[in-house]
Protein backbone atom coordinates (compact mmCIF):
# COMPACT_ATOMS: atom_id res chain seq x y z
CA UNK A 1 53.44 23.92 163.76
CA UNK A 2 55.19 21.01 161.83
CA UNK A 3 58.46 21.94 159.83
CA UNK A 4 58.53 22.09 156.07
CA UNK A 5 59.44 19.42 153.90
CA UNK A 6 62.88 20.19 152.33
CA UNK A 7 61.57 20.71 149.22
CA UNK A 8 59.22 23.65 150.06
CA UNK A 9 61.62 25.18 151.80
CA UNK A 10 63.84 24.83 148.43
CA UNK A 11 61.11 27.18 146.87
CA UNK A 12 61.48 30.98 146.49
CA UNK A 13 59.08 32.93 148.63
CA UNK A 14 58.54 36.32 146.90
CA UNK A 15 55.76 39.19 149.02
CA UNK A 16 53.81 41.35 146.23
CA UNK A 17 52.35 44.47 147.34
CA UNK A 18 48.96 43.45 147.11
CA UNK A 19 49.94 40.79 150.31
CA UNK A 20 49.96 37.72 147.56
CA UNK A 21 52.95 35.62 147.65
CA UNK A 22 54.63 34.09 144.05
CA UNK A 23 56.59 30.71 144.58
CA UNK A 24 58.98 30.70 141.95
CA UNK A 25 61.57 27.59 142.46
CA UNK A 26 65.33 28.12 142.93
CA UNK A 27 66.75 26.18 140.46
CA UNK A 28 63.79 27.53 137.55
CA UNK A 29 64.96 31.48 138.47
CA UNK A 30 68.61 30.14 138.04
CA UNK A 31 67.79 28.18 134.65
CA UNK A 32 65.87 31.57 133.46
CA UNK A 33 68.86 34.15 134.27
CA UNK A 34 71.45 31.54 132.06
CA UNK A 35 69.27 31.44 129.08
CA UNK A 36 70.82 34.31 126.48
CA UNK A 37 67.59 35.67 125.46
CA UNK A 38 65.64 35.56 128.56
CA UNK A 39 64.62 38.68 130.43
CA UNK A 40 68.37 38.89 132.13
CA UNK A 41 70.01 38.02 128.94
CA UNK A 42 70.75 40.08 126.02
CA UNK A 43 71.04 36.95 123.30
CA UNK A 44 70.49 37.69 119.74
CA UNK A 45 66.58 37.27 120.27
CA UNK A 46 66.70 40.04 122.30
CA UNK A 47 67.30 42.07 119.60
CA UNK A 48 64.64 44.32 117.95
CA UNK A 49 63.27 42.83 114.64
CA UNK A 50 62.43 44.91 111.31
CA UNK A 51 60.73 44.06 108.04
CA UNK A 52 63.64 43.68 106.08
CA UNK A 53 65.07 41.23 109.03
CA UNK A 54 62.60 39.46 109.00
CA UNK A 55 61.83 39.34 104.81
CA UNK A 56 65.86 37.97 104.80
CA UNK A 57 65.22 35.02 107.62
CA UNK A 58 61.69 34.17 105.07
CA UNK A 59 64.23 34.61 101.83
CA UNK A 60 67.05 32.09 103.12
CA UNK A 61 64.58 29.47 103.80
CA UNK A 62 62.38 29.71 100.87
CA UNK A 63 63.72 27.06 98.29
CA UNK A 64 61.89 29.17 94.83
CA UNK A 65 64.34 31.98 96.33
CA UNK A 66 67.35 29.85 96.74
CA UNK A 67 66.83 28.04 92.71
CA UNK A 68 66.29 31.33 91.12
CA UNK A 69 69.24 33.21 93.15
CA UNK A 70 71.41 30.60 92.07
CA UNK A 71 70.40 30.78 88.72
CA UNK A 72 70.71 34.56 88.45
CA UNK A 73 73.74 34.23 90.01
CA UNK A 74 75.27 32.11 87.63
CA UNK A 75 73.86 34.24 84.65
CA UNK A 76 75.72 37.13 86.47
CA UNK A 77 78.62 35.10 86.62
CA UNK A 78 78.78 34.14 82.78
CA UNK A 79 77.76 37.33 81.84
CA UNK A 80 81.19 39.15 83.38
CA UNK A 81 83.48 35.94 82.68
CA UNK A 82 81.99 34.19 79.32
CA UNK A 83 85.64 32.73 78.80
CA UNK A 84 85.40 30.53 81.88
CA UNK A 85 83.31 28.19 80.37
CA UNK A 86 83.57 28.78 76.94
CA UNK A 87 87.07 29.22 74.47
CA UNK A 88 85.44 30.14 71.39
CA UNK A 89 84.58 33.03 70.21
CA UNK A 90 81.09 33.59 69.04
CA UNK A 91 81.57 35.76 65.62
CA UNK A 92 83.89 32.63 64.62
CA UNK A 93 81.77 30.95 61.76
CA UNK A 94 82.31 28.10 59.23
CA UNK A 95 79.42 28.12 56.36
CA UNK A 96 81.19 24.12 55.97
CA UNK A 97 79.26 23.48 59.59
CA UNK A 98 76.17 24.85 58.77
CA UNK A 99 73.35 23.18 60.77
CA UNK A 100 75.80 20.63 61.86
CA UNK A 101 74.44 18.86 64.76
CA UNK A 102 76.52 18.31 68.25
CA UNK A 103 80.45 17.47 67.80
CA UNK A 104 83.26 17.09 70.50
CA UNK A 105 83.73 20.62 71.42
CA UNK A 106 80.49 21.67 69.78
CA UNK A 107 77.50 20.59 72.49
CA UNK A 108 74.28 22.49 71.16
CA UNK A 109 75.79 22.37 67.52
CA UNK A 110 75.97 25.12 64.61
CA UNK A 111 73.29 27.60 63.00
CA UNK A 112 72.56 28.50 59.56
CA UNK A 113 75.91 30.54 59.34
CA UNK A 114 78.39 27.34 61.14
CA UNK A 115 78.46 30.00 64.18
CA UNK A 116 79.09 27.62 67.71
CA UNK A 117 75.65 27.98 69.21
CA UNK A 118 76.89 27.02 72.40
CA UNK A 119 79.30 29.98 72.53
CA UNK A 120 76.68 32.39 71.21
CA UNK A 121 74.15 31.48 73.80
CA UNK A 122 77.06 31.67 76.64
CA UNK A 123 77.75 35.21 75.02
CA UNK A 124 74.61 36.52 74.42
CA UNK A 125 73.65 36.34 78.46
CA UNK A 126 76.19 39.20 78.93
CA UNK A 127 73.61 41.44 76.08
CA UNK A 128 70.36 39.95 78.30
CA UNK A 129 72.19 40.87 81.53
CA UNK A 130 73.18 44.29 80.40
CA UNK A 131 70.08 45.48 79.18
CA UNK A 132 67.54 43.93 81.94
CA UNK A 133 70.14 45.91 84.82
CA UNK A 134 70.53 49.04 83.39
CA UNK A 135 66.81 49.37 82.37
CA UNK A 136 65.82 48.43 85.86
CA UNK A 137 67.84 50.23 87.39
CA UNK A 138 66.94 54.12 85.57
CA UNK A 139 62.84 52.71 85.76
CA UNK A 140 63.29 52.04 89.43
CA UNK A 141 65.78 55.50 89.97
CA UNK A 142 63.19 57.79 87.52
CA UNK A 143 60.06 56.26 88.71
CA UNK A 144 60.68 56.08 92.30
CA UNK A 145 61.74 60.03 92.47
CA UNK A 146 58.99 61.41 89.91
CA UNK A 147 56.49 59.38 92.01
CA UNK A 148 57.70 59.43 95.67
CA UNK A 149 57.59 63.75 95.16
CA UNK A 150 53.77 63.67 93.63
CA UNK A 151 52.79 61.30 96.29
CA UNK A 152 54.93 63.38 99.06
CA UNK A 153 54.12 67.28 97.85
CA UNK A 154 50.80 66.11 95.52
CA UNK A 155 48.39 69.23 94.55
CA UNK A 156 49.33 70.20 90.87
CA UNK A 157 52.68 68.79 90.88
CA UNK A 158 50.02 65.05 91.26
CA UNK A 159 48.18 66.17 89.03
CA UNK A 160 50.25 66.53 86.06
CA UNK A 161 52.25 63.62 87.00
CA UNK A 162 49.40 61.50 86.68
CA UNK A 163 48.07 63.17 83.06
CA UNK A 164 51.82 61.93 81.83
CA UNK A 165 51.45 58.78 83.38
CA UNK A 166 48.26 58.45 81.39
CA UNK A 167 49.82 59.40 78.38
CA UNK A 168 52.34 56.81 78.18
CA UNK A 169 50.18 54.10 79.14
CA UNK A 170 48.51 54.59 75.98
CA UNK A 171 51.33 53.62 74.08
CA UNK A 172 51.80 49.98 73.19
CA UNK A 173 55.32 48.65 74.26
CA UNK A 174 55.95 46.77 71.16
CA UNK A 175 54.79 49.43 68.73
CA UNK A 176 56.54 51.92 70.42
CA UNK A 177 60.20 50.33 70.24
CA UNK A 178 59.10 49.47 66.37
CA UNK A 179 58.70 53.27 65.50
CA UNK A 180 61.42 54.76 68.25
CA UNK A 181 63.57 52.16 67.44
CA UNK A 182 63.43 51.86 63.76
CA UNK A 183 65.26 54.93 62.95
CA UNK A 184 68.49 54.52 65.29
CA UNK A 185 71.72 53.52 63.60
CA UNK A 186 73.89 52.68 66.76
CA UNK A 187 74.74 49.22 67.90
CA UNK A 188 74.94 49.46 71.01
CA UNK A 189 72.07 48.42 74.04
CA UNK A 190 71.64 51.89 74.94
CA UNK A 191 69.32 52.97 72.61
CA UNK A 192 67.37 49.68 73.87
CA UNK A 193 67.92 50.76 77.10
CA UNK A 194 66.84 54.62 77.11
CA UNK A 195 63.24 52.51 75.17
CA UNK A 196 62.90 50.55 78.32
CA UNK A 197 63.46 53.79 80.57
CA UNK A 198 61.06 56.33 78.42
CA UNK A 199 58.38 53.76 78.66
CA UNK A 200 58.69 51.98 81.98
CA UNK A 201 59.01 54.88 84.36
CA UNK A 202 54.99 55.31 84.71
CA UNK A 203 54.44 51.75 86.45
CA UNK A 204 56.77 52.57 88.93
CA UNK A 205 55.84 55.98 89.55
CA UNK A 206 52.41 55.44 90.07
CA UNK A 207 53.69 52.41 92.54
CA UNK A 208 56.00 54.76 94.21
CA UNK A 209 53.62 57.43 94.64
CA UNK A 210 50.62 55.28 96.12
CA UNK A 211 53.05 53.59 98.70
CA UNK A 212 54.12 57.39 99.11
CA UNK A 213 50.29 58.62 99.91
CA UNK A 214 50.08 55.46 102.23
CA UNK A 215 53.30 55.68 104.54
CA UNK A 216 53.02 59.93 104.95
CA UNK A 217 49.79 59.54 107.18
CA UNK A 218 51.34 56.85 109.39
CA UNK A 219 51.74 58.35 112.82
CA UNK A 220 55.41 58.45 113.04
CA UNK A 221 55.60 60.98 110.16
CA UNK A 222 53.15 62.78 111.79
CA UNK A 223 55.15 62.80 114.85
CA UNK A 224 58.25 64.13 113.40
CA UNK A 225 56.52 66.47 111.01
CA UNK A 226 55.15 68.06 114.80
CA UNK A 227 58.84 67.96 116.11
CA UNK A 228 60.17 70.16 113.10
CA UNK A 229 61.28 67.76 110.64
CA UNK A 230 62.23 69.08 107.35
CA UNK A 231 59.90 67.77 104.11
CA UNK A 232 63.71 66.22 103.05
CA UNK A 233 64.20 64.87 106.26
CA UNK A 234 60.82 63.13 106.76
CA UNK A 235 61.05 61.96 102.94
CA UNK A 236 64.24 60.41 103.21
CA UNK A 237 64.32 59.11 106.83
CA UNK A 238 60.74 58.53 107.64
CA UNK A 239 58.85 57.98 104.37
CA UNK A 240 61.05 56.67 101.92
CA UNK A 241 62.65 53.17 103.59
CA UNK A 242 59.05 52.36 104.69
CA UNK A 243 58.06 52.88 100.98
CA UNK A 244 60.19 50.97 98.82
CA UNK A 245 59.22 47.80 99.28
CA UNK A 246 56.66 47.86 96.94
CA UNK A 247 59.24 49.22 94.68
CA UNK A 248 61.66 46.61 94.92
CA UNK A 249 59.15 43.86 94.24
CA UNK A 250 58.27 45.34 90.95
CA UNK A 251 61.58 46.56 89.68
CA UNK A 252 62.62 42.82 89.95
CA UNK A 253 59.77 41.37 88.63
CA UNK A 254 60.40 43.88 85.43
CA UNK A 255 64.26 42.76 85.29
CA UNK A 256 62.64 39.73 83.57
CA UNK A 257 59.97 41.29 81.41
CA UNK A 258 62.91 44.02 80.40
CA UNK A 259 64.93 41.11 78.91
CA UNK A 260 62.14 38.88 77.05
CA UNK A 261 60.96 42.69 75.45
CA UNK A 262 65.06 43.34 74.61
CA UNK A 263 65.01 39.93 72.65
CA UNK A 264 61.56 40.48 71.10
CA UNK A 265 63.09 43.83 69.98
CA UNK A 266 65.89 42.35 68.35
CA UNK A 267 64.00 39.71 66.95
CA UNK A 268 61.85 42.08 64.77
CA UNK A 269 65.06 43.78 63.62
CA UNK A 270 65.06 46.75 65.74
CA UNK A 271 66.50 46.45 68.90
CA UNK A 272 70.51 44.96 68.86
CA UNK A 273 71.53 43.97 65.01
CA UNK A 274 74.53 41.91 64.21
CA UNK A 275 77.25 41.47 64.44
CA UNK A 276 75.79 41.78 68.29
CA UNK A 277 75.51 38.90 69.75
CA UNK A 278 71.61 38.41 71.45
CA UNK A 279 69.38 35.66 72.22
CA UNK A 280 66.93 37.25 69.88
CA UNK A 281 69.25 37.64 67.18
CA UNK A 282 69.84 34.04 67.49
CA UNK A 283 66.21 33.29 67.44
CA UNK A 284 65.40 35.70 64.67
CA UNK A 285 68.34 33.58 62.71
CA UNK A 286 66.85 30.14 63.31
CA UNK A 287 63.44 30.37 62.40
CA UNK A 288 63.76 29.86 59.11
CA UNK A 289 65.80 26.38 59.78
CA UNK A 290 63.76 24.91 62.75
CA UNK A 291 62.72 22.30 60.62
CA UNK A 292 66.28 21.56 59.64
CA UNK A 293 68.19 22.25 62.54
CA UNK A 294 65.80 22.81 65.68
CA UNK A 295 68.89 22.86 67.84
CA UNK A 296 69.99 26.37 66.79
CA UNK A 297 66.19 27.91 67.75
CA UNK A 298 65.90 25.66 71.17
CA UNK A 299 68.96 26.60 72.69
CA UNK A 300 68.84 30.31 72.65
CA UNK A 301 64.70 29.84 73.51
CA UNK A 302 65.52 28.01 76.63
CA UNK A 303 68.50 29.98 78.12
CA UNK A 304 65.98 33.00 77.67
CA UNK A 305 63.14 31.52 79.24
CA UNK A 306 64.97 30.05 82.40
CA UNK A 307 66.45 33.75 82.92
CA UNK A 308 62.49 35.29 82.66
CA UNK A 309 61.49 32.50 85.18
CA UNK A 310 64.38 32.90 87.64
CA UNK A 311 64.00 36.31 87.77
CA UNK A 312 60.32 36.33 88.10
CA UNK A 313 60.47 33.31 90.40
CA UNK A 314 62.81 35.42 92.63
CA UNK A 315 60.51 38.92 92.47
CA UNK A 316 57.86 36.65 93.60
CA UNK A 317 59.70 35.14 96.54
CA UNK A 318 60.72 38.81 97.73
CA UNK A 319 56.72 39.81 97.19
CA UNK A 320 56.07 37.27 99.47
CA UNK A 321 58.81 37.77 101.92
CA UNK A 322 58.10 41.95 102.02
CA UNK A 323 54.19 41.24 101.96
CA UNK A 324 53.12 41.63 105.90
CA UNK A 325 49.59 40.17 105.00
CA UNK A 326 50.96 37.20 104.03
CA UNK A 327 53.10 36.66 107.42
């Protein structure tokens, strides 16, 4: 019987108990135990992967989310420290500048009262900022706990949920903060604020309670609901992380709506009044000079629309990053 070559007898003879044989070369089986996340390895790959792992690795390679995050983040940033890139102050005015164009130290010019329009516009992000946050955040906190228990418990606690639900989607935004509004006397954002909550609750309540309804008859709920669970337990550790996705999405898609209705608001006179200092004062301010000094209306226009688009740019990006049909 002639010898083997030297190279067969380098490979790895391995018996299966069916009487086959698998060749699997030496220096392959020593390649595969070195690499990290092989079978023998316990690499990073290795690890087990979850939506929100995986939405995050989409997020940091998606350049819409990367623009608008650095936009937001910059808004963020003004809105806390104004005086880092301005040293005016934005109730400063000089009637002898009215409608001045741009000057050294003056880039976007003055308004119809000499006020800096660069400063305002720098200032009123912090207003913009203020109010889109806070509303989000009671819509997302009301709707998401009204919702989440009529999709969890449902019967007539659903039922009358969903009547109210009804009830204020019958009521036009706009009109609504004209009569609400109309007869508060504070100057503050938070009577615009509590608007925003009292009327934007329902959209995320009903989304809350359908994702709700949806991730209760998944198996693993059913599972622990057969083990004992408590209704709290499976609501906060079983339903409720699988649930607000959908939430998320919305809520930061409505950060931007929150702030174009907040300046709409003040523009008709009934959201923030002066001396406050809002794009939509701003705008309100300027329309009657736009022939005369467009600068003052463009200015406060554009910073408002690049905040709407960045943060509905970025609500986007995280649809598509939480969205597993679109994987």
């Amino acid at each position: 019987m002639p010898e083997p070559s030297s190279r067969e007898s380098r490979g790895a003879v391995a018996g299966t108990g069916m009487g086959g044989a698998m060749d699997l070369a030496a220096g392959e089986a020593a390649t595969l135990e070195r690499v990290p996340g092989g079978p023998a390895g316990g690499g990073p790959d290795s690890r087990p992967r979850s939506l929100w792992s995986d939405a995050w690795r989409d997020l940091r390679r998606n350049p819409v989310f990367l623009l608008s995050a650095l936009v937001i983040l910059f808004l963020f940033f003004i809105s806390v420290w104004p005086s880092a890139i301005t040293s005016g102050n934005p109730l400063d005015c000089d009637l002898a500048k009215a409608q001045d164009g741009s000057s050294p130290g003056h880039p976007f010019g003055f308004d119809g009262q000499g006020c800096d329009v660069y400063t305002r516009t720098v200032y009123g992000a912090r207003t913009s900022v203020t109010v889109g946050v806070c509303a989000t955040l009671g819509v997302a906190l009301l709707g998401s706990v009204l919702g989440g228990l009529a999709g969890f418990f449902g019967g007539a606690w659903d039922a009358v949920l969903s009547r109210i639900t009804d009830v204020f989607f019958a009521i036009p935004v706009v009109l609504g903060g004209l009569v609400l509004l109309s007869v508060v006397t504070s100057n503050t954002v938070w009577p615009v604020v509590g608007f925003m909550v009292l009327l934007g609750w329902p959209q995320i309540s009903r989304i809350a309670r359908g994702s709700v309804i949806t991730a209760r008859q998944n198996d693993y709920v059913q599972a622990a609901r057969a083990l004992g669970a408590s209704p709290a337990r499976l609501l906060l550790r079983h339903i409720a992380p699988n649930a607000v996705a959908p939430v998320i999405v919305v809520a930061t898609i409505a950060l931007g709506t929150y702030i174009s209705l907040e300046a709409t608001l003040s523009y008709l006179g009934v959201g923030l009044k002066p001396p406050s200092v809002s794009w939509g004062i701003d705008i309100s301010a300027a329309s009657p000079y736009i022939r005369n000094a467009p600068h003052a209306l463009l200015w406060p226009s554009g910073a408002l629309a690049i905040t709407v688009l960045a943060f509905i740019m970025l609500g986007d990006a995280v649809r598509d990053a939480l969205d597993p049909k679109l994987r």
